[in-house]
Every structure is written in C-alpha cells, then in structure tokens.
Protein backbone atom coordinates (compact mmCIF):
# COMPACT_ATOMS: atom_id res chain seq x y z
CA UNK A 1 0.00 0.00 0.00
CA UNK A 2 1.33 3.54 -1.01
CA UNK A 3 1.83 5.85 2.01
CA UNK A 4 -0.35 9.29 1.06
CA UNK A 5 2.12 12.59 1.58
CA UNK A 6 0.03 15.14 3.08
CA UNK A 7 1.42 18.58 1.48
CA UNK A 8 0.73 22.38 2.10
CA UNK A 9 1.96 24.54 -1.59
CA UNK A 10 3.43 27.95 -0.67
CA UNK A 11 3.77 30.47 -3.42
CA UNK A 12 3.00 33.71 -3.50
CA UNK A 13 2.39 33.41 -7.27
CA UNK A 14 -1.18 32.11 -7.69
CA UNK A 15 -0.09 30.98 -11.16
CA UNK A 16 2.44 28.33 -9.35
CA UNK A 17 0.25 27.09 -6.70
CA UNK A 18 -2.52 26.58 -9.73
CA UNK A 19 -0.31 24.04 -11.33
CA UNK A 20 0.87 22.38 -7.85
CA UNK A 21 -2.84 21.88 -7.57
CA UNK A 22 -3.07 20.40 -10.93
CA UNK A 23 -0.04 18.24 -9.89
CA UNK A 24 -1.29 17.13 -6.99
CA UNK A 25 -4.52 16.19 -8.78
CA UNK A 26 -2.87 14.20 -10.85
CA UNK A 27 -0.78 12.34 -8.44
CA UNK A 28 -2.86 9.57 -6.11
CA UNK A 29 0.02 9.43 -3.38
CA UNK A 30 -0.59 13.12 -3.01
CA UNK A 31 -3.27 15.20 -0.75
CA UNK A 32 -2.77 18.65 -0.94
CA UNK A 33 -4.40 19.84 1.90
CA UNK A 34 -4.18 23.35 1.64
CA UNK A 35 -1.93 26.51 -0.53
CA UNK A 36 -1.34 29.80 1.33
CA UNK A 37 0.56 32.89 -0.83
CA UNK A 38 2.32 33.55 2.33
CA UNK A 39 4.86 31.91 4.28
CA UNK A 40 3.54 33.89 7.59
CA UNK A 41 -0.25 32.19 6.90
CA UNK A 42 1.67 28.70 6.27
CA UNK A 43 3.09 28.99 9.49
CA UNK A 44 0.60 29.80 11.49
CA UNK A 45 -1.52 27.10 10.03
CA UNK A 46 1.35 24.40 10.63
CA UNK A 47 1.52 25.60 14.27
CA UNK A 48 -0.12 22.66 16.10
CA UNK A 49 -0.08 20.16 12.80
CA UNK A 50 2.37 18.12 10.82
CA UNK A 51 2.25 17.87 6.94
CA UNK A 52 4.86 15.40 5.11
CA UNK A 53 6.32 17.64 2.18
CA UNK A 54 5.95 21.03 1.46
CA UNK A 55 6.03 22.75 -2.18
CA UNK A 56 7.64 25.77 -1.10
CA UNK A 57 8.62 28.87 -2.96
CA UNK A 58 12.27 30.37 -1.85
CA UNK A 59 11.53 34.31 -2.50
CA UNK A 60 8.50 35.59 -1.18
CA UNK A 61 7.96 39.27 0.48
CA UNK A 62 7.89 39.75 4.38
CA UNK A 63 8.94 36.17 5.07
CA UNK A 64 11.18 33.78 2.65
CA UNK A 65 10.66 30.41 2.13
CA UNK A 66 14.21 29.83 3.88
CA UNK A 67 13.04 31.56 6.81
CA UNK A 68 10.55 29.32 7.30
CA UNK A 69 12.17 26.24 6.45
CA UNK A 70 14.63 27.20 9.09
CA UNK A 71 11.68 28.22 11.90
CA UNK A 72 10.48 25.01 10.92
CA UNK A 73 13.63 22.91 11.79
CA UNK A 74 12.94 24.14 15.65
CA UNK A 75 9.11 24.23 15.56
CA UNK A 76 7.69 21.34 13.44
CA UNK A 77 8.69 17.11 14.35
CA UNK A 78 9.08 15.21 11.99
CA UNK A 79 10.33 17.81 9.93
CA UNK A 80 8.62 17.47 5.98
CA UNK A 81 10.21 16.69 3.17
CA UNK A 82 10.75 19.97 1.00
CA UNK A 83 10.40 20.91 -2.73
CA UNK A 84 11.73 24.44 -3.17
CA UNK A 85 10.15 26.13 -6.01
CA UNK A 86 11.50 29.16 -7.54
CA UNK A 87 11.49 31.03 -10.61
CA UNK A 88 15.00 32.72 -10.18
CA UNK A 89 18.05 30.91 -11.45
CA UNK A 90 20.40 32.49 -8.74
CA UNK A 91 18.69 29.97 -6.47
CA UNK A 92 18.94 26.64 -8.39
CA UNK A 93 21.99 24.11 -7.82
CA UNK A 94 24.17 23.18 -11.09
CA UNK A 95 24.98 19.99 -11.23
C-alpha cells in the first residue's frame, strides 16, 4: 500500500500554486491539503499540525521560504520533506 504525503503549496504566485494543484490532482500518493501565498499564513496554520512535504517557494515578500524552512527545523517534528520552487536561477543548484 502507497503511504499518502500530506502537502501544504506555498507560493505567492497564484499561477504556481494553480499548477501544484493540478499536480497534486494528478498524483494519487498526493493530498494537498491546503496553498497559502504567504509563508507567515503557512506557518501559522502548521503551528499545532504536521504535513509530510511542502512545495515551497524560496523568495516571497515579508517572510522567505528559507526563513521558514529554518523556523520550521525548531518548531515542526518530523520535519517534511521539501520541494523548493523558484522562478529565479540564482537559487537553483548546477549539477
């Protein structure tokens, strides 16, 4: 049997969190239980919860998806799997 990953999307492009959706949709292993445009709404709403991955954006205004990756790493147990999402190539790795 196929564990389900529970997963929040975090863009603050509504474009990008359109196709997560559509993703997710698409993908049976994958519950998308909710998409904020802000990292600050995303963590308040994972205050309390656990989610196993997160679709996260890195640059967003008033609070990055780094910061709260890192606020995460002291607040949330287990800690989810992350997906960074980004539309700036300073922030993706060359391999």
């Amino acid at each position: 049997m196929t564990k389900i990953l529970r997963c929040l999307a975090i863009d603050d492009e509504p474009l990008v969190l359109k196709l997560v959706e559509t993703f997710a949709a698409q993908t049976p292993f994958v519950e998308l239980i909710s998409t904020f445009e802000s990292a600050i709404d995303a963590m308040r709403f994972l205050q309390g919860r656990s989610v196993d991955l997160l679709f996260l954006d890195i640059n967003m205004p008033q609070f990055s998806g780094m910061e709260l990756a890192r606020w995460m790493q002291h607040q949330t147990q287990p800690l989810p799997k992350i997906i960074f999402t980004t539309a700036y190539n300073q922030y993706v790795i060359e391999v």
